[in-house]
C-alpha atoms as a PDB file:
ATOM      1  CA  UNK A   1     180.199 159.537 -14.283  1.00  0.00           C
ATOM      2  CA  UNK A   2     180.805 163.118 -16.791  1.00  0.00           C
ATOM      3  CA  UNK A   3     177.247 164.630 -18.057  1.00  0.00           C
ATOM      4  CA  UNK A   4     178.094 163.259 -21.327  1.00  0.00           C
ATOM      5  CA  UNK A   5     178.079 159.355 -20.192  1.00  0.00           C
ATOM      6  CA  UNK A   6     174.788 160.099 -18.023  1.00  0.00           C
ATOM      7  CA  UNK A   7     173.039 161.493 -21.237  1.00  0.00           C
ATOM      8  CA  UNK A   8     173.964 158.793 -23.465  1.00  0.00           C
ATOM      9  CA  UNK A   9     172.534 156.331 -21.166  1.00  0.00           C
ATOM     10  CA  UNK A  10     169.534 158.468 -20.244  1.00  0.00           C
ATOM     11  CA  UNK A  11     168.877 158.534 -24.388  1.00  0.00           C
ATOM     12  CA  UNK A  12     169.454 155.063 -24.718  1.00  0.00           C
ATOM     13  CA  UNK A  13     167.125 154.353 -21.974  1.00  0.00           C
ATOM     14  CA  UNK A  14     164.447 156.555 -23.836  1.00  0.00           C
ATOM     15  CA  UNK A  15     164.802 154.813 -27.201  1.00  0.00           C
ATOM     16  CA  UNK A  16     164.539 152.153 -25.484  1.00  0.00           C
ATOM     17  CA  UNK A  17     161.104 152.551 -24.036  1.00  0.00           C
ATOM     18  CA  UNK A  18     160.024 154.307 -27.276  1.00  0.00           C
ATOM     19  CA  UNK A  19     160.967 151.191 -28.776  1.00  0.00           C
ATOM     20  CA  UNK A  20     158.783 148.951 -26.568  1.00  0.00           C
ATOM     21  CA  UNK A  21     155.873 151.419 -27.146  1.00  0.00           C
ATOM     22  CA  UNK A  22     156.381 151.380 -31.151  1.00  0.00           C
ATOM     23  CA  UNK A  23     156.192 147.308 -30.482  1.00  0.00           C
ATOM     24  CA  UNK A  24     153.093 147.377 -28.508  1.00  0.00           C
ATOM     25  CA  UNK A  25     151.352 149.850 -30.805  1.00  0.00           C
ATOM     26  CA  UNK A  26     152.084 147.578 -33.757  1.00  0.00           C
ATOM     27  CA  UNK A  27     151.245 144.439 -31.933  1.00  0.00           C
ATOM     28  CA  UNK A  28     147.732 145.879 -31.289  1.00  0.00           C
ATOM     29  CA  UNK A  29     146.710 147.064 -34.735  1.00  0.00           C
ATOM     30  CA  UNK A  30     147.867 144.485 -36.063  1.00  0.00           C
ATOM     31  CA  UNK A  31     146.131 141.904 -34.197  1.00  0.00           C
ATOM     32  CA  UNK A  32     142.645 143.962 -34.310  1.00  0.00           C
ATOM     33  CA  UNK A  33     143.328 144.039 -38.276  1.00  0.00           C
ATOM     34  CA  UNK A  34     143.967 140.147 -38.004  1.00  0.00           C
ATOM     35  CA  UNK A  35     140.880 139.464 -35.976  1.00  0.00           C
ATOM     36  CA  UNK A  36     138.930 141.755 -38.568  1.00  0.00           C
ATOM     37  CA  UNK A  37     140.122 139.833 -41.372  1.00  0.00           C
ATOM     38  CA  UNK A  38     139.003 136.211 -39.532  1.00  0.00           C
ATOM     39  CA  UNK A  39     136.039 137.220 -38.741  1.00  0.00           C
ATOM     40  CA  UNK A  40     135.116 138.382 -41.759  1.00  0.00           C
ATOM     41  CA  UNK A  41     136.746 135.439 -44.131  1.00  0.00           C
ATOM     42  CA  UNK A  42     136.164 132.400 -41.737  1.00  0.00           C
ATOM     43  CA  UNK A  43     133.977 133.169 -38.285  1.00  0.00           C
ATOM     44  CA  UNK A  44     133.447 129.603 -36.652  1.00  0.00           C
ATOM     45  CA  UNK A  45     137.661 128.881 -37.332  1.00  0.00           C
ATOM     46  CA  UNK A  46     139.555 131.165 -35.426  1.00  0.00           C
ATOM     47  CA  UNK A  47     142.830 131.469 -35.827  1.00  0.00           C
ATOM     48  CA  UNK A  48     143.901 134.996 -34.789  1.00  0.00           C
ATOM     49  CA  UNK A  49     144.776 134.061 -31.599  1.00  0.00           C
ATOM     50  CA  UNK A  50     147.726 132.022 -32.144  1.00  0.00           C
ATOM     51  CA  UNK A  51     149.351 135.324 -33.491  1.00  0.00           C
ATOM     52  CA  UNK A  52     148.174 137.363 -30.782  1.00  0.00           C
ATOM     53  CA  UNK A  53     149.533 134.639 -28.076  1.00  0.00           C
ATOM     54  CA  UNK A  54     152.635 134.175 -29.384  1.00  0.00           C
ATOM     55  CA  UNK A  55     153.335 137.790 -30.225  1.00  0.00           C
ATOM     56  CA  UNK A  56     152.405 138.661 -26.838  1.00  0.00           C
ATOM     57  CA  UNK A  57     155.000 136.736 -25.334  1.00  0.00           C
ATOM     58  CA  UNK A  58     157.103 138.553 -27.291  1.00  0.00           C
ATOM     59  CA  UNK A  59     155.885 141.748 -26.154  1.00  0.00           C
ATOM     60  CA  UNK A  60     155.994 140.677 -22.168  1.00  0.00           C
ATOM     61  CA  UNK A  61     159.393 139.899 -22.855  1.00  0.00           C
ATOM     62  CA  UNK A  62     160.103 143.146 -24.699  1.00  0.00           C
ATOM     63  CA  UNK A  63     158.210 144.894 -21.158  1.00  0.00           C
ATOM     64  CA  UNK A  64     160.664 142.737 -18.910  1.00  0.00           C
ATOM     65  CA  UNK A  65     163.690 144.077 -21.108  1.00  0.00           C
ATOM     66  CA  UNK A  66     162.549 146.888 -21.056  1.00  0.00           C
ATOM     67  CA  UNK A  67     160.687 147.834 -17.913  1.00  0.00           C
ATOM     68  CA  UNK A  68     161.840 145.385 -14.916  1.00  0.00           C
ATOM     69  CA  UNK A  69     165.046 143.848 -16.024  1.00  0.00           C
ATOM     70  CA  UNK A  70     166.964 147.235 -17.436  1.00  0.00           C
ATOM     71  CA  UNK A  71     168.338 148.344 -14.287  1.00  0.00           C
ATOM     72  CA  UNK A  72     169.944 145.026 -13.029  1.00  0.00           C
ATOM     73  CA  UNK A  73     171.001 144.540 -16.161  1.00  0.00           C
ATOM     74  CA  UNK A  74     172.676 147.588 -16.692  1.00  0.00           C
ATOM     75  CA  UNK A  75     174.099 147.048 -12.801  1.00  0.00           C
ATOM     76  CA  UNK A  76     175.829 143.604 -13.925  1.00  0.00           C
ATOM     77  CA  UNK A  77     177.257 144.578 -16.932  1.00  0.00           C
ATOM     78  CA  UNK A  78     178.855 147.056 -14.835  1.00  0.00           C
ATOM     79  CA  UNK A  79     180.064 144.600 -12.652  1.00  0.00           C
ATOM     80  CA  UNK A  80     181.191 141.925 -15.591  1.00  0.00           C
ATOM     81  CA  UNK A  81     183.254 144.992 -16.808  1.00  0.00           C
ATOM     82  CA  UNK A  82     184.784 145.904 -13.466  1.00  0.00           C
ATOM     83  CA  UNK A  83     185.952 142.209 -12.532  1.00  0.00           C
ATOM     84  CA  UNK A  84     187.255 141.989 -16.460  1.00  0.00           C
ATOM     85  CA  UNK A  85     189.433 145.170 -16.041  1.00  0.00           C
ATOM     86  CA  UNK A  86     190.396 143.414 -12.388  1.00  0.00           C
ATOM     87  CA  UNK A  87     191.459 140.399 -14.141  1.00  0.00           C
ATOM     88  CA  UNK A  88     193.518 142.522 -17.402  1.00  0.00           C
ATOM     89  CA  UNK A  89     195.638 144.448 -14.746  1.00  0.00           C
ATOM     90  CA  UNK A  90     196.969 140.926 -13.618  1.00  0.00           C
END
């Protein structure tokens, strides 16, 4: 693998993980502005949390993608492209 191909891939990793943080960030202002905004307009009915639930599976997700799953991932694809090229010389 050429210095080039390991930087692109090192970058991409990066934005990656800058992305995920960007999402995070986001998902926790908003949801303390949303929480703000219920219990200020209807405390008793809460509704905030349906947002924050849902866009939190969202984020674990993102984490997985992101976090956990990016190596294998990146390992199959690897693989899928390998046994393609295997298959095209036939």
């Amino acid at each position: 693998m050429s210095d080039d191909e390991l930087y692109r891939r090192a970058e991409r990793k990066v934005d990656e993980k800058i992305g995920f943080y960007k999402h995070l960030y986001s998902y926790i202002g908003v949801n303390i502005l949303l929480f703000a905004i219920n219990a200020i307009t209807s405390f008793g009915k809460w509704w905030f949390y349906w947002v924050t639930i849902f866009w939190g599976i969202g984020i674990v997700i993102h984490f997985l993608k992101t976090f956990v799953l990016t190596g294998k991932l990146e390992d199959n694809r690897e693989e899928m492209i390998q046994k393609e090229m295997e298959k095209m010389k036939k």
